[in-house]
C-alpha atoms as a PDB file:
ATOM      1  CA  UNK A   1     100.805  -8.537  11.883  1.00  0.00           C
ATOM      2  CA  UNK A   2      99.374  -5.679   9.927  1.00  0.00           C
ATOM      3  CA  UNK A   3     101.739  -2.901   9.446  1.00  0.00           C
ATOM      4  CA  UNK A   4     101.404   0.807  11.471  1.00  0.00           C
ATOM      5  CA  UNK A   5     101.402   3.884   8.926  1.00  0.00           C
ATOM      6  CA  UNK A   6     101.856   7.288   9.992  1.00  0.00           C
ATOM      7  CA  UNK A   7      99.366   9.167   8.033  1.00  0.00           C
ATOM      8  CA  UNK A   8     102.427  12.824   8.943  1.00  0.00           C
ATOM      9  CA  UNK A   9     104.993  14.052   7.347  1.00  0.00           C
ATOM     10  CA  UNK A  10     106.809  15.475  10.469  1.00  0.00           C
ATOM     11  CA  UNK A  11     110.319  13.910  10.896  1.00  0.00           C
ATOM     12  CA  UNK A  12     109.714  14.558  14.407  1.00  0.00           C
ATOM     13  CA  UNK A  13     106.608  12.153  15.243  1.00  0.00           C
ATOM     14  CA  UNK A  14     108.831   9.490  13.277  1.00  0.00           C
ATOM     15  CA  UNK A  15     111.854  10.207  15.367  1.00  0.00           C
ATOM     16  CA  UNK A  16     109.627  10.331  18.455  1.00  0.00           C
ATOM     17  CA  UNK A  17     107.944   6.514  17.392  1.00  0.00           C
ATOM     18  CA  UNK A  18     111.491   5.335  16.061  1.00  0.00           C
ATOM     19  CA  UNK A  19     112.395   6.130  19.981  1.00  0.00           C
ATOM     20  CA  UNK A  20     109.624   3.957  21.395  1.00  0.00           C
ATOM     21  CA  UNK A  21     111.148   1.066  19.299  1.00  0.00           C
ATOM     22  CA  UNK A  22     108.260   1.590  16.328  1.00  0.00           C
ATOM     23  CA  UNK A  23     108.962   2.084  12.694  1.00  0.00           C
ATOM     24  CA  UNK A  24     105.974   3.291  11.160  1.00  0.00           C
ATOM     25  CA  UNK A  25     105.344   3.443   6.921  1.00  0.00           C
ATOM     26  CA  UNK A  26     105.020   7.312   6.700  1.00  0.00           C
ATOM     27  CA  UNK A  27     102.163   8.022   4.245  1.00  0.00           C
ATOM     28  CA  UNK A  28     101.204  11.895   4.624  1.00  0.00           C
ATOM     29  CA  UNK A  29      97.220  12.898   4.357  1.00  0.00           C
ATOM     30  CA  UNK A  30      96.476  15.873   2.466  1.00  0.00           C
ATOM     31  CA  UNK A  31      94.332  17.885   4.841  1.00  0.00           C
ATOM     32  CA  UNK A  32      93.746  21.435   5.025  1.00  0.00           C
ATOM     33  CA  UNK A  33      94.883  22.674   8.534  1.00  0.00           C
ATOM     34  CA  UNK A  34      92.853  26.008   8.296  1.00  0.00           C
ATOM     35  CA  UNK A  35      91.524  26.751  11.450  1.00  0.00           C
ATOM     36  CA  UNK A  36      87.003  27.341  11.111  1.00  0.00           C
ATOM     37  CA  UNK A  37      86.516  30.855  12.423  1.00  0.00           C
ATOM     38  CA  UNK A  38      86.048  30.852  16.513  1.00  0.00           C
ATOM     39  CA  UNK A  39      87.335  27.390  16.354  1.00  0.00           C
ATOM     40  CA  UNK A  40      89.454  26.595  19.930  1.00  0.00           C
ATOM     41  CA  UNK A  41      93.212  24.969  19.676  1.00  0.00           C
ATOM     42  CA  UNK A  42      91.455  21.881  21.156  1.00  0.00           C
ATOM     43  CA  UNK A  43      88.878  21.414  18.854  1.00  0.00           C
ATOM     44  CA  UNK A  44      90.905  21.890  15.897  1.00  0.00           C
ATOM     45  CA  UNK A  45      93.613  19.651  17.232  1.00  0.00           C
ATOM     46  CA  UNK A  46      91.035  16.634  17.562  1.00  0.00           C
ATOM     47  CA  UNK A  47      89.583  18.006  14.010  1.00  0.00           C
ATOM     48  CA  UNK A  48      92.857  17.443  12.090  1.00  0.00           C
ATOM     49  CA  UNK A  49      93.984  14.229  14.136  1.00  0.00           C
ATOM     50  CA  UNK A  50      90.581  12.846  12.832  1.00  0.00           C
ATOM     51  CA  UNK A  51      90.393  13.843   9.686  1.00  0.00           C
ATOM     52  CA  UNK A  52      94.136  12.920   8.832  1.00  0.00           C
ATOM     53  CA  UNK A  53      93.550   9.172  10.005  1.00  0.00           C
ATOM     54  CA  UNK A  54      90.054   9.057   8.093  1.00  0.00           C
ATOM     55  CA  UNK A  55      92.095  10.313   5.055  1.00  0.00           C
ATOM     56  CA  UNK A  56      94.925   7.524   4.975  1.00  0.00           C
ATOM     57  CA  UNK A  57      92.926   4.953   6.447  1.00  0.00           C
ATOM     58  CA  UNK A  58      90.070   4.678   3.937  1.00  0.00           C
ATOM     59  CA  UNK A  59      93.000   3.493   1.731  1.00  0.00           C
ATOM     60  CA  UNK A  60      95.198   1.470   3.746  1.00  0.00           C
ATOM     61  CA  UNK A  61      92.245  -0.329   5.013  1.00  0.00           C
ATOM     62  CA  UNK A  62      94.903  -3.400   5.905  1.00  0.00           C
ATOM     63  CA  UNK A  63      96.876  -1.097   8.816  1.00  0.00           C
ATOM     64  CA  UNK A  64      96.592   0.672  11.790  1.00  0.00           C
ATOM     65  CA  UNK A  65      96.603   4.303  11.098  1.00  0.00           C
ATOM     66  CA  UNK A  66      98.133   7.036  13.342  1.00  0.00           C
ATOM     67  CA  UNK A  67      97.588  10.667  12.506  1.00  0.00           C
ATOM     68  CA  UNK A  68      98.448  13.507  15.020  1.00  0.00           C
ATOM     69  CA  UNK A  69      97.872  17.349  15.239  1.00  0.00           C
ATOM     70  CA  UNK A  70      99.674  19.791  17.395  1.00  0.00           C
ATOM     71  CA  UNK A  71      98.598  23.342  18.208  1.00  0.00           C
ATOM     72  CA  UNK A  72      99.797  26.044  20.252  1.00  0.00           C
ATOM     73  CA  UNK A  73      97.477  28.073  21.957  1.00  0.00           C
ATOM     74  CA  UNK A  74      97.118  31.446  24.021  1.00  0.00           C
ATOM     75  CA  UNK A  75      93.732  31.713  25.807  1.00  0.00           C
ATOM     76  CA  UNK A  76      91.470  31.062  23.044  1.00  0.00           C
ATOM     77  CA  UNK A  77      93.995  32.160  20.066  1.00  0.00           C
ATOM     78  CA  UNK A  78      95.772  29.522  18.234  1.00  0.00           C
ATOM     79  CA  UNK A  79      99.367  30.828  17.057  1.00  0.00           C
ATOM     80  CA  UNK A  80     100.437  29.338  13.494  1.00  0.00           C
ATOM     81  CA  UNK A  81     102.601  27.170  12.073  1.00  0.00           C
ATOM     82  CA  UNK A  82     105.618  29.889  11.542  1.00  0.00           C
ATOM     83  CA  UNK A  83     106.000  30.318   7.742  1.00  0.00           C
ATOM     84  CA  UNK A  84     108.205  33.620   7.927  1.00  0.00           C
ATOM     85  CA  UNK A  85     110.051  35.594  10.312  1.00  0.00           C
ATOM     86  CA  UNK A  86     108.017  37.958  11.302  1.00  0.00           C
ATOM     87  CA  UNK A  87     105.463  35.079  12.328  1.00  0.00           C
ATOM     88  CA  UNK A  88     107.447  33.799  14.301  1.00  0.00           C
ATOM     89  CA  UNK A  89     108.656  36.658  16.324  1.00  0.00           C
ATOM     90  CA  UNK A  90     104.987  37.882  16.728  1.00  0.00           C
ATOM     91  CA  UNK A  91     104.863  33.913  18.025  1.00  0.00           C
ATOM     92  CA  UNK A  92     107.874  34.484  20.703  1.00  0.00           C
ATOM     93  CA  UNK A  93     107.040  37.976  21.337  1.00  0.00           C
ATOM     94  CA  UNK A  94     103.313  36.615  22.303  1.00  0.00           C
ATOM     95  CA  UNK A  95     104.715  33.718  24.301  1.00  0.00           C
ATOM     96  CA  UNK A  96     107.417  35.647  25.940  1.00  0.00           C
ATOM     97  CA  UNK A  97     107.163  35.598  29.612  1.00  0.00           C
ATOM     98  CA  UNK A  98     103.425  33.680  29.611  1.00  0.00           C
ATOM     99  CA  UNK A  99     102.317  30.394  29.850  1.00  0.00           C
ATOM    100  CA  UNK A 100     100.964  28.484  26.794  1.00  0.00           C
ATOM    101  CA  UNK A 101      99.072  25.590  26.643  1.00  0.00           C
ATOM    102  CA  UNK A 102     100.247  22.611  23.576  1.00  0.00           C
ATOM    103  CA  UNK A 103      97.247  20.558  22.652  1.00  0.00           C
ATOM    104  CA  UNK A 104      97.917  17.038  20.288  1.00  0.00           C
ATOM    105  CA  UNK A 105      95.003  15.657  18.915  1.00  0.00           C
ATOM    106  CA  UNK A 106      96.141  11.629  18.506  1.00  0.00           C
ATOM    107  CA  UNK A 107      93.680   9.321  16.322  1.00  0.00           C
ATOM    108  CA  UNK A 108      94.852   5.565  15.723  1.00  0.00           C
ATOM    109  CA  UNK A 109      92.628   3.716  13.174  1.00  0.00           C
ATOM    110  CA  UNK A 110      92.367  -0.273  13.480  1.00  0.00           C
ATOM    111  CA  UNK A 111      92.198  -2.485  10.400  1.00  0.00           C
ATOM    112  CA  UNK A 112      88.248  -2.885  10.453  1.00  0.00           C
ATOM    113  CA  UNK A 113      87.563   0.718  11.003  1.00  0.00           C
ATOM    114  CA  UNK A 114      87.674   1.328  14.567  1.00  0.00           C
ATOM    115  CA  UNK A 115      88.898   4.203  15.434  1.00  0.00           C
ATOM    116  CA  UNK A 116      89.878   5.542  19.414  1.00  0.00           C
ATOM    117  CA  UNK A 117      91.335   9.165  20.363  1.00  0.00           C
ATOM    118  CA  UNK A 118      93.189  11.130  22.810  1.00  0.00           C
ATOM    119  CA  UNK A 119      93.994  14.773  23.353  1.00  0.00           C
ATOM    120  CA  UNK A 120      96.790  15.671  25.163  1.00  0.00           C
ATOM    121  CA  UNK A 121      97.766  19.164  26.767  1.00  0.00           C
ATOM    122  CA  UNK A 122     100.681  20.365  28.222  1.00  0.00           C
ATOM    123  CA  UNK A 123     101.325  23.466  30.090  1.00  0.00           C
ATOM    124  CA  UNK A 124     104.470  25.666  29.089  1.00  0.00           C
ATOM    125  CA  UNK A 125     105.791  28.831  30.430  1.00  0.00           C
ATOM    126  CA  UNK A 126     108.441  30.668  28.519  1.00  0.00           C
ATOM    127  CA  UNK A 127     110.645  33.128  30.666  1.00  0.00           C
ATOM    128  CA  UNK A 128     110.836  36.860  29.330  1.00  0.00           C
ATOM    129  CA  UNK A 129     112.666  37.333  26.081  1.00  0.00           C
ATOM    130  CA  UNK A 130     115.138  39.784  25.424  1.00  0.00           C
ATOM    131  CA  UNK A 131     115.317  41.467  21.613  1.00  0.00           C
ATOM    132  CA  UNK A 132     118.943  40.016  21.726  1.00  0.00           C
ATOM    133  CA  UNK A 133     117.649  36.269  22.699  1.00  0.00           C
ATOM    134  CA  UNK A 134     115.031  36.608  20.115  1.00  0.00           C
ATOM    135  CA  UNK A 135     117.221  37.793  17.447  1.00  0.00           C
ATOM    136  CA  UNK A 136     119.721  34.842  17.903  1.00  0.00           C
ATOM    137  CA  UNK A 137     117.021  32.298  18.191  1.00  0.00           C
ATOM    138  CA  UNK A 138     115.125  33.483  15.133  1.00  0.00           C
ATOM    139  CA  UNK A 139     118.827  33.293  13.393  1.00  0.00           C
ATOM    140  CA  UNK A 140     118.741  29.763  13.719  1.00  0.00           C
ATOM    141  CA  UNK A 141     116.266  28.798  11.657  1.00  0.00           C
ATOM    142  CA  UNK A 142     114.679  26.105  13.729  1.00  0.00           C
ATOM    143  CA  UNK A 143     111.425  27.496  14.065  1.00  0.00           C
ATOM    144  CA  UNK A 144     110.515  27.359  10.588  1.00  0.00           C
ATOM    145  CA  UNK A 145     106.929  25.609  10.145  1.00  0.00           C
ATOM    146  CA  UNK A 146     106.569  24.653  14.127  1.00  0.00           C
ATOM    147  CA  UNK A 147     103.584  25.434  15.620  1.00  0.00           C
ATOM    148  CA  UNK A 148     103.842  28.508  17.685  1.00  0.00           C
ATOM    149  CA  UNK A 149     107.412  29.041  16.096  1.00  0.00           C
ATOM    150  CA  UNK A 150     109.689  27.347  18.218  1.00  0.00           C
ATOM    151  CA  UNK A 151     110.665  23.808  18.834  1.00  0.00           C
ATOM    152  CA  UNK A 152     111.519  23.127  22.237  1.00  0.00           C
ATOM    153  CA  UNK A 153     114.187  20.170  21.313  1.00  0.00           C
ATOM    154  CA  UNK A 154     116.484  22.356  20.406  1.00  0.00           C
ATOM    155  CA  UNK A 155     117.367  26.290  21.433  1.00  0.00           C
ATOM    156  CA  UNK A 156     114.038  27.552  22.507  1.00  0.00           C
ATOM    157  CA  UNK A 157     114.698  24.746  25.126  1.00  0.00           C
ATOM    158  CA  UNK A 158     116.807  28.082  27.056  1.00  0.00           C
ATOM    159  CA  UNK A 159     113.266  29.919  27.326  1.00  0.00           C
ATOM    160  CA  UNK A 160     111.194  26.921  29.286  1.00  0.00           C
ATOM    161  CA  UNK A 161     110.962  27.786  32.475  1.00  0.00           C
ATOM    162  CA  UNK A 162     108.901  25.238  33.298  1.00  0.00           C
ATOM    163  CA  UNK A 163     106.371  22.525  31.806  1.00  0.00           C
ATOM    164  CA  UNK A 164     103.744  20.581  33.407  1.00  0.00           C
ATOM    165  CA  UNK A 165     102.197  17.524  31.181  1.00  0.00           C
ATOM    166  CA  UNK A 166     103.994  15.503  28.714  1.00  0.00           C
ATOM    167  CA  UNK A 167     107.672  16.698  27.077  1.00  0.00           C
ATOM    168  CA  UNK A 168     107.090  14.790  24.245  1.00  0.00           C
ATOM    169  CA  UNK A 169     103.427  16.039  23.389  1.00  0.00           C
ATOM    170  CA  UNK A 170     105.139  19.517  22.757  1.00  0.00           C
ATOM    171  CA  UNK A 171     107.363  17.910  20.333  1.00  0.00           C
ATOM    172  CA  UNK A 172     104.851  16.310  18.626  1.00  0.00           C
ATOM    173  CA  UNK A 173     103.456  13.156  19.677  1.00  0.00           C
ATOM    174  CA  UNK A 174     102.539  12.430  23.225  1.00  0.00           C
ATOM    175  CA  UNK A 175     104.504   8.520  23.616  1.00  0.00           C
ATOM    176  CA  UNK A 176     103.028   7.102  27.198  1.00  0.00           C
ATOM    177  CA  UNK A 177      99.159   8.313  25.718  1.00  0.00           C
ATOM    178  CA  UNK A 178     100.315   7.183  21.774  1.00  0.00           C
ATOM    179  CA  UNK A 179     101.529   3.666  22.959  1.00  0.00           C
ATOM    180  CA  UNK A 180      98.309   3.039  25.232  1.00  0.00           C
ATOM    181  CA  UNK A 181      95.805   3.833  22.027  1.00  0.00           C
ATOM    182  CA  UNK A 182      97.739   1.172  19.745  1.00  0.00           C
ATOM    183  CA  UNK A 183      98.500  -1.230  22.335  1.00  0.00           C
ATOM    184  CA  UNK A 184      94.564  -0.617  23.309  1.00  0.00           C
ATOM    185  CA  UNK A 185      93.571  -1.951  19.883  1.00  0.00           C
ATOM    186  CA  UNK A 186      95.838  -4.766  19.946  1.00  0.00           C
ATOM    187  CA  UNK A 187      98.765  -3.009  17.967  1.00  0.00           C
ATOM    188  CA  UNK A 188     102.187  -4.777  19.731  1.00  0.00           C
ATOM    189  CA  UNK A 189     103.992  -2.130  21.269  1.00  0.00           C
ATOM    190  CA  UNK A 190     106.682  -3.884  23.074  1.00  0.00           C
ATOM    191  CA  UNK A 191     108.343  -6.880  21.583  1.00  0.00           C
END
């Protein structure tokens, strides 16, 4: 059976696949994730997820090739992946008491070159944040280099007030759509 890489570097996707009983080769792509000017969270989602698989498949030509992308968007505005601080309170402060939308862009690339997609959105709505709840949640650390600054597996998972689409997508990698694209090209996904 050829062998399924994971063309991310995000322990999370891994942990999410390790979950689903899958142990993936992890072999990052080097893509800029700049978002084009007046480019929409969904479109650059399904941009990256693309481009990603394209990257690590035209040289592991003998696997199948998953690549995801996740973005957090308000309205049209995509938030960033937090880098500082202060991104990532502008992030929460933005969020705070609104609904959000999580799009994951999911490519899978067969051996041979086909290729098949999926975008996946889920609804989230954060309840109003204090300055105090901010402050302790920005203290933790966590929301270093996650998409809209927080991660909701861990303490942001206090400010969900409620979710509607797939808990796993706004980790990372939608599982029920993920495991229907590989098992549509023939990939075993249950033993």
């Amino acid at each position: 059976m050829e062998p399924l890489v994971l063309a991310s570097a995000s322990p999370r996707r891994l942990a999410l696949l390790r979950q689903i009983g899958l142990e993936p080769a992890v072999e990052p792509a080097d893509v800029d994730e700049t978002p084009k000017r007046t480019e929409l969270p969904v479109k650059l989602a399904a941009r990256l997820a693309a481009a990603k698989a394209q990257a690590v498949a035209a040289r592991r030509t003998d696997a199948y090739v998953l690549a995801a992308d996740t973005v957090v968007g308000v309205g049209r505005r995509i938030l960033p992946k937090a880098e500082t601080v202060e991104q990532a309170r502008a992030c929460l402060v933005l969020l705070s008491g609104r609904r959000h939308r999580v799009v994951t862009g999911v490519e899978v690339v067969a051996p041979g070159g086909k290729a098949v997609r999926r975008l996946v959105t889920t609804a989230v709505r954060f309840k109003r944040l204090s300055d105090a709840e901010l402050d302790a949640y920005l203290a933790t650390g966590e929301w270093q280099g996650k998409a809209g600054g927080y991660a909701i597996q861990g303490h942001a998972a206090k400010f969900v007030a409620d979710i509607n689409g797939s808990y796993s997508n706004v980790v990372g990698l939608p599982l029920f759509e993920t495991a229907g694209l590989l098992a549509g090209l023939g990939f075993p996904v249950w033993p």
